[in-house]
Protein backbone atom coordinates (compact mmCIF):
# COMPACT_ATOMS: atom_id res chain seq x y z
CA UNK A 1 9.91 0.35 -0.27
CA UNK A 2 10.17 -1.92 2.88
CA UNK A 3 8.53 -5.15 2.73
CA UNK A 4 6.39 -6.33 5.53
CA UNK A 5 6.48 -9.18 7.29
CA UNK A 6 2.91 -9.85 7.93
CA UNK A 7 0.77 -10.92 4.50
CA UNK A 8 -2.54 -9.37 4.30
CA UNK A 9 -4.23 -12.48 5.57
CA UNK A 10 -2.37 -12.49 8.54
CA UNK A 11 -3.08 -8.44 8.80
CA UNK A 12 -6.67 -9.46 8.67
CA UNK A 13 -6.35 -11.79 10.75
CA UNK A 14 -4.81 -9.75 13.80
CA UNK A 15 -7.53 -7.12 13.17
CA UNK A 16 -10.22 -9.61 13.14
CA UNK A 17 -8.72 -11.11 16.76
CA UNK A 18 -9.46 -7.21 17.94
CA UNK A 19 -12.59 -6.97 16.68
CA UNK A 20 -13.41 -10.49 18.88
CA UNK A 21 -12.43 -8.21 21.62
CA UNK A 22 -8.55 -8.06 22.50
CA UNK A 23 -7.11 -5.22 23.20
CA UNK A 24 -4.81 -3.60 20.94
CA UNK A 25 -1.48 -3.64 23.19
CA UNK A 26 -2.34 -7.14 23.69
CA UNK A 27 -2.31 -7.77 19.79
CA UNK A 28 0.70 -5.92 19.63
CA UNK A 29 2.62 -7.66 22.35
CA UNK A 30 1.23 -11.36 21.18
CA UNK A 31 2.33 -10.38 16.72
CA UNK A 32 5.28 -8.20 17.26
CA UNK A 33 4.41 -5.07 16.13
CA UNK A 34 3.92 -1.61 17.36
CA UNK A 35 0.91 -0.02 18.44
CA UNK A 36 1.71 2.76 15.78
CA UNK A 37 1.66 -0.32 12.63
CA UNK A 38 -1.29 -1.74 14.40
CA UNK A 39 -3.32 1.77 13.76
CA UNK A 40 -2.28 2.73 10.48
CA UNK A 41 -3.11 -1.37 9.34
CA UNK A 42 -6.94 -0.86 10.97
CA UNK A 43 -6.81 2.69 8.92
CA UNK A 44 -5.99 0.55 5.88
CA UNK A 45 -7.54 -2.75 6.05
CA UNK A 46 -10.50 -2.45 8.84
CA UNK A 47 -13.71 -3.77 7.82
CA UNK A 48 -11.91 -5.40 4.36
CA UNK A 49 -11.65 -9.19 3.60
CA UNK A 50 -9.11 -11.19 2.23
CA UNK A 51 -10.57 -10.92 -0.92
CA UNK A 52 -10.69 -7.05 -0.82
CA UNK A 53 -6.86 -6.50 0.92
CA UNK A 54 -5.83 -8.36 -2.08
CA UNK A 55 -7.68 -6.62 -5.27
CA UNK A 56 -6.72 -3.19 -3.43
CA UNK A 57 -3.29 -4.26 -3.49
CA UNK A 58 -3.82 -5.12 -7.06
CA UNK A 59 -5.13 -1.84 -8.04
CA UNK A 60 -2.23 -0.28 -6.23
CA UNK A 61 0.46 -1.54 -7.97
CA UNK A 62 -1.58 -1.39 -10.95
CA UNK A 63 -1.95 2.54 -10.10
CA UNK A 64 1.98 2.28 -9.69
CA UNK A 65 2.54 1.21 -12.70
CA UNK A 66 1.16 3.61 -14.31
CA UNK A 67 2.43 7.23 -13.04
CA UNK A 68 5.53 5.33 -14.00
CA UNK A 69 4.60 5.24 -17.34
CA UNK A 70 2.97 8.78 -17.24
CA UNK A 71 6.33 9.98 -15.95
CA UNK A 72 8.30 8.57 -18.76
CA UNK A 73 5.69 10.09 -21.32
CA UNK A 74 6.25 13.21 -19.84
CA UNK A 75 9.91 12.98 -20.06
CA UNK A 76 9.99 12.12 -23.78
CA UNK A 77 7.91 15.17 -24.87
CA UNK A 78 9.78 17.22 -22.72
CA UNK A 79 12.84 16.23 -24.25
CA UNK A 80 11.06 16.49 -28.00
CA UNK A 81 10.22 20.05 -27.24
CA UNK A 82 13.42 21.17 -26.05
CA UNK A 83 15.04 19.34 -29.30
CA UNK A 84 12.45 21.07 -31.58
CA UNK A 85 13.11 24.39 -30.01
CA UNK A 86 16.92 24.25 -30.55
CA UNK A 87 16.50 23.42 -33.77
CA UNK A 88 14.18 26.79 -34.91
């Protein structure tokens, strides 16, 4: 996955500078980014503070971690099953 450039303080930051009343091409223009990244980051982070961008990127790696785990349970009995069936 492609890492971003911008931390999520500095996300919140940009989207709190629009909600003081700049307009978004301006925003994008001034930080560098598209108007496309600028939508989908008010989509994900609008309304949040730092606090919140930061347990919500917690919880998704924590969420990450686990349907990796799931997936490699999944594999194993998988595997045991088709073992135990060649063997009967």
């Amino acid at each position: 996955m492609k890492r971003s450039r911008f931390t999520e303080e500095q996300i919140i930051g940009v989207l709190k500078e629009y909600q003081a009343g700049l307009s978004a091409a301006e925003l994008c223009r001034k930080h560098g980014i598209s108007d496309a990244t600028f939508y989908n980051w008010r989509s994900k982070y609008g309304g949040m503070d730092v606090s919140e961008a930061k347990r919500l990127k917690q919880l998704e790696d924590e969420n990450a971690k686990l349907k990796r785990l799931l997936a490699e349970s999944v594999m194993d009995v998988s595997m045991l099953r088709e073992m135990l069936g060649k063997n009967f």
